[in-house]
N, C-alpha and C. Protein backbone atom coordinates (compact mmCIF):
# COMPACT_ATOMS: atom_id res chain seq x y z
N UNK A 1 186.44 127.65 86.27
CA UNK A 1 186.33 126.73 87.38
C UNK A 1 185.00 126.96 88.11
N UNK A 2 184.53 125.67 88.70
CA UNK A 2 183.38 126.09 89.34
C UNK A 2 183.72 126.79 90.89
N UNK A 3 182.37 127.41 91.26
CA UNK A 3 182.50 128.21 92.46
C UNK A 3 182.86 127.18 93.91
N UNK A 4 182.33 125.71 93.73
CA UNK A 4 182.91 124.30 94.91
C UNK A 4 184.11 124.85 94.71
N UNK A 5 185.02 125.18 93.80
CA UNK A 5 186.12 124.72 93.68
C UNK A 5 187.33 125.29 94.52
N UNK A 6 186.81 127.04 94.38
CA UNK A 6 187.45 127.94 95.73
C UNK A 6 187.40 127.32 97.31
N UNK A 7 186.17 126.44 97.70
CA UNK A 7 185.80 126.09 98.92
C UNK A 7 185.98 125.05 98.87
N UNK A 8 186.71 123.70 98.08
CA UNK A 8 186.94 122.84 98.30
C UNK A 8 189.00 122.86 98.91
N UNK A 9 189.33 123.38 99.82
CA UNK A 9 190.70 123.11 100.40
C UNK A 9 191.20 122.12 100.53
N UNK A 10 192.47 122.26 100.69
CA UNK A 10 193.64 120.78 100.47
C UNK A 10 193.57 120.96 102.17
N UNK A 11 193.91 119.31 102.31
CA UNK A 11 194.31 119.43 104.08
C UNK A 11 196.04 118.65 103.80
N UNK A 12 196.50 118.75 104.54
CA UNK A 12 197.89 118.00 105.09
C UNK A 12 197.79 116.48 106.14
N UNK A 13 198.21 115.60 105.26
CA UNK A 13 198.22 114.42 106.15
C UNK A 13 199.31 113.57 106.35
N UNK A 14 199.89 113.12 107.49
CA UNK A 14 200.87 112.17 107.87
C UNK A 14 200.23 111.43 107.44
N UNK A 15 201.15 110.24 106.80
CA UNK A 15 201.16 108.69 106.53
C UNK A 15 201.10 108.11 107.53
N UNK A 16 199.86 107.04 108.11
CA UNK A 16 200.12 106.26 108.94
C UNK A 16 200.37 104.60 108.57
N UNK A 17 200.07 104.20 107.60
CA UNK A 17 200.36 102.88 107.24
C UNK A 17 200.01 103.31 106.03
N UNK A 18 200.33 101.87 104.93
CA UNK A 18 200.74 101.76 103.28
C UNK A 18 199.87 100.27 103.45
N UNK A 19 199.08 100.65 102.35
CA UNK A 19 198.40 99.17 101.52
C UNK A 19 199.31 98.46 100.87
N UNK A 20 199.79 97.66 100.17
CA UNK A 20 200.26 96.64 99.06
C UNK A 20 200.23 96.98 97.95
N UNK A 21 199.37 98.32 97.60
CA UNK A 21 199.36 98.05 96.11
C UNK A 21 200.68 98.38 95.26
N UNK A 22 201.26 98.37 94.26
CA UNK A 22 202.10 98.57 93.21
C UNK A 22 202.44 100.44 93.08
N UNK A 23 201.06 101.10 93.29
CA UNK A 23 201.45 102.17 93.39
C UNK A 23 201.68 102.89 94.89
N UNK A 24 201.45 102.68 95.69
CA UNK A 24 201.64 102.95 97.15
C UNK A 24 202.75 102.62 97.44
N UNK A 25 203.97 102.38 96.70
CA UNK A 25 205.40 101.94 97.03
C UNK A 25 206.32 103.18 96.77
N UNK A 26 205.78 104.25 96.41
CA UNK A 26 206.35 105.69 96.41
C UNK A 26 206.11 106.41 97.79
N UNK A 27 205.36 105.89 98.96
CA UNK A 27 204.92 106.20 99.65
C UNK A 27 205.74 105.78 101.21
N UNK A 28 205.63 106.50 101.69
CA UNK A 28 206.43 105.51 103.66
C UNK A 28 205.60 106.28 104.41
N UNK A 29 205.60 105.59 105.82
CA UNK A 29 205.08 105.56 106.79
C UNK A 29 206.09 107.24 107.10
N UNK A 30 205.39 107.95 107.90
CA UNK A 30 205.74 109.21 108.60
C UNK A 30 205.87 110.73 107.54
N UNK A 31 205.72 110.16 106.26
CA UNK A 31 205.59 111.21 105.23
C UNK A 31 204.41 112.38 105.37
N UNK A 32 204.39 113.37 104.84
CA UNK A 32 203.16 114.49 104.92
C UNK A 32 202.89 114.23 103.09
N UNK A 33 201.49 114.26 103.15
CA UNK A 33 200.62 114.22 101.67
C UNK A 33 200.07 115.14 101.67
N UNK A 34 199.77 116.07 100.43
CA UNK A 34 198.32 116.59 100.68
C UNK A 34 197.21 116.01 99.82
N UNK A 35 195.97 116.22 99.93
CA UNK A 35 195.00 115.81 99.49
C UNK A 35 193.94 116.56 99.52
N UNK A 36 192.92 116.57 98.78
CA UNK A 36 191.26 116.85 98.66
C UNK A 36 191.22 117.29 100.23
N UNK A 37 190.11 118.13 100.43
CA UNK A 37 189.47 118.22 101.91
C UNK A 37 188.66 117.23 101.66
N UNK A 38 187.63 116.79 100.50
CA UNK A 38 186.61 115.78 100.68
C UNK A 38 187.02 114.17 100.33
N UNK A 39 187.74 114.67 99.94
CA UNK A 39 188.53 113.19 99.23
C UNK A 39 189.03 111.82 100.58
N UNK A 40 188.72 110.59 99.86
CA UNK A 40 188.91 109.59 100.96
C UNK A 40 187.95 109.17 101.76
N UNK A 41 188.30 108.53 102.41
CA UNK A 41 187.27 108.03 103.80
C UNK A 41 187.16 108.37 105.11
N UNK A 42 187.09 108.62 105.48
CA UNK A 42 187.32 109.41 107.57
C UNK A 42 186.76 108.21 107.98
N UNK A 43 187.52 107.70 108.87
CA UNK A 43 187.35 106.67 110.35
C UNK A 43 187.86 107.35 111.21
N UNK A 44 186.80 107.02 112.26
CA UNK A 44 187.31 107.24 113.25
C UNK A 44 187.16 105.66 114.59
N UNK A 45 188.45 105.93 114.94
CA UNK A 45 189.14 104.73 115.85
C UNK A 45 188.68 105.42 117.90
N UNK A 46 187.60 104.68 118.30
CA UNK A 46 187.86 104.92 119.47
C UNK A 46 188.70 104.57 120.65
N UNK A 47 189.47 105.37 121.01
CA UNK A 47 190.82 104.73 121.73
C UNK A 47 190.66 105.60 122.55
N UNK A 48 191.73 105.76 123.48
CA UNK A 48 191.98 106.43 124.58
C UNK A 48 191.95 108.22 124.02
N UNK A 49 192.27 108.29 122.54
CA UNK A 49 192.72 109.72 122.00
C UNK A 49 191.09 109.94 120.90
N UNK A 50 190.50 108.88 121.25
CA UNK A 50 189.52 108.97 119.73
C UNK A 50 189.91 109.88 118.07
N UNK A 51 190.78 108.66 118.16
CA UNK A 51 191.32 109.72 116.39
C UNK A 51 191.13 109.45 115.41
N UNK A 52 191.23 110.33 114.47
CA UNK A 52 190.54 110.39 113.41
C UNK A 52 191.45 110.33 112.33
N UNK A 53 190.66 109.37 111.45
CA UNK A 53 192.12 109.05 110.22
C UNK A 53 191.30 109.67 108.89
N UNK A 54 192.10 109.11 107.97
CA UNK A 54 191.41 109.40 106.71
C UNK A 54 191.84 108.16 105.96
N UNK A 55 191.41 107.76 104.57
CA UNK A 55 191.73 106.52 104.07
C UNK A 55 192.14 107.02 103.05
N UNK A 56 193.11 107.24 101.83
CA UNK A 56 193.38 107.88 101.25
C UNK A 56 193.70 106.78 99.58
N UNK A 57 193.03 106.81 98.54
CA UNK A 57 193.25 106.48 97.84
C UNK A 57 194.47 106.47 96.16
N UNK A 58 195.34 105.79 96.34
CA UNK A 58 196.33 105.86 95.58
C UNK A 58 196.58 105.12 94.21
N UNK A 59 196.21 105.56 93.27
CA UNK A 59 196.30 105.34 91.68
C UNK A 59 197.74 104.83 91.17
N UNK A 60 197.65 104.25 89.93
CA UNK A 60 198.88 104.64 89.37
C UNK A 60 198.56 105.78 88.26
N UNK A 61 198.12 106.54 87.89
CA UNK A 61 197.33 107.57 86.97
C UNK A 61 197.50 108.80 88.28
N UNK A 62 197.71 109.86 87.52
CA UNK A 62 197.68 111.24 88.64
C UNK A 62 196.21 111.22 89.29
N UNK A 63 195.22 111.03 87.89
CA UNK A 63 193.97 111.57 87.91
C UNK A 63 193.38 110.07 88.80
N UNK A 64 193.89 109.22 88.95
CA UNK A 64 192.87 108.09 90.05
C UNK A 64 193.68 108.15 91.67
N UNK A 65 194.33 109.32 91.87
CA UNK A 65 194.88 109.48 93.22
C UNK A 65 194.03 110.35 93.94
N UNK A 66 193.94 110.00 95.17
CA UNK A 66 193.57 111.24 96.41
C UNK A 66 194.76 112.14 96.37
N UNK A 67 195.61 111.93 96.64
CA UNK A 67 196.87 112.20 97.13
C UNK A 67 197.15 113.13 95.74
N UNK A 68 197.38 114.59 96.10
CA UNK A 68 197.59 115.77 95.20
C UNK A 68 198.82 115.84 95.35
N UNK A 69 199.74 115.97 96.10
CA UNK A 69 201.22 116.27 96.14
C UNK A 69 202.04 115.66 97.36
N UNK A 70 203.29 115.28 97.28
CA UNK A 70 204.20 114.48 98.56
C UNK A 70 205.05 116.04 98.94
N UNK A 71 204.85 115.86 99.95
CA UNK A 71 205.96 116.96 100.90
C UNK A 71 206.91 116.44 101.52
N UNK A 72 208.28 116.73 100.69
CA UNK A 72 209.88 116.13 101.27
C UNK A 72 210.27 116.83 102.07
């Protein structure tokens, strides 16, 4: 393995909303994912809390997902 690979960490993310696609139907709103630390998109929404999301991309293939594992 390469040496990125130790320093690339998984983060933990709540589901905040679901796209349409065909494979995102394994998925609900309030679930924990994990994923890539680099993986996805970061927005950030200025609101009263300025928060910060991530955009998280979902395959039907393991290997075209962000999303590494669902936590039940």
């Amino acid at each position: 393995m390469p040496d990125t690979a130790e320093k690339q960490k998984s983060g933990f993310y709540e589901v905040v909303a679901i796209g349409d696609g065909e494979a995102a139907k394994k998925f609900s709103v309030g679930q924990k994912v994990v994923a890539g630390k680099y993986s996805g998109e970061e927005v950030e929404m200025k609101d009263d809390k300025d928060t910060e999301y991530k955009i998280l991309f979902v395959g039907k293939e393991k290997n075209e997902s962000d999303v590494v594992a669902i936590i039940e």
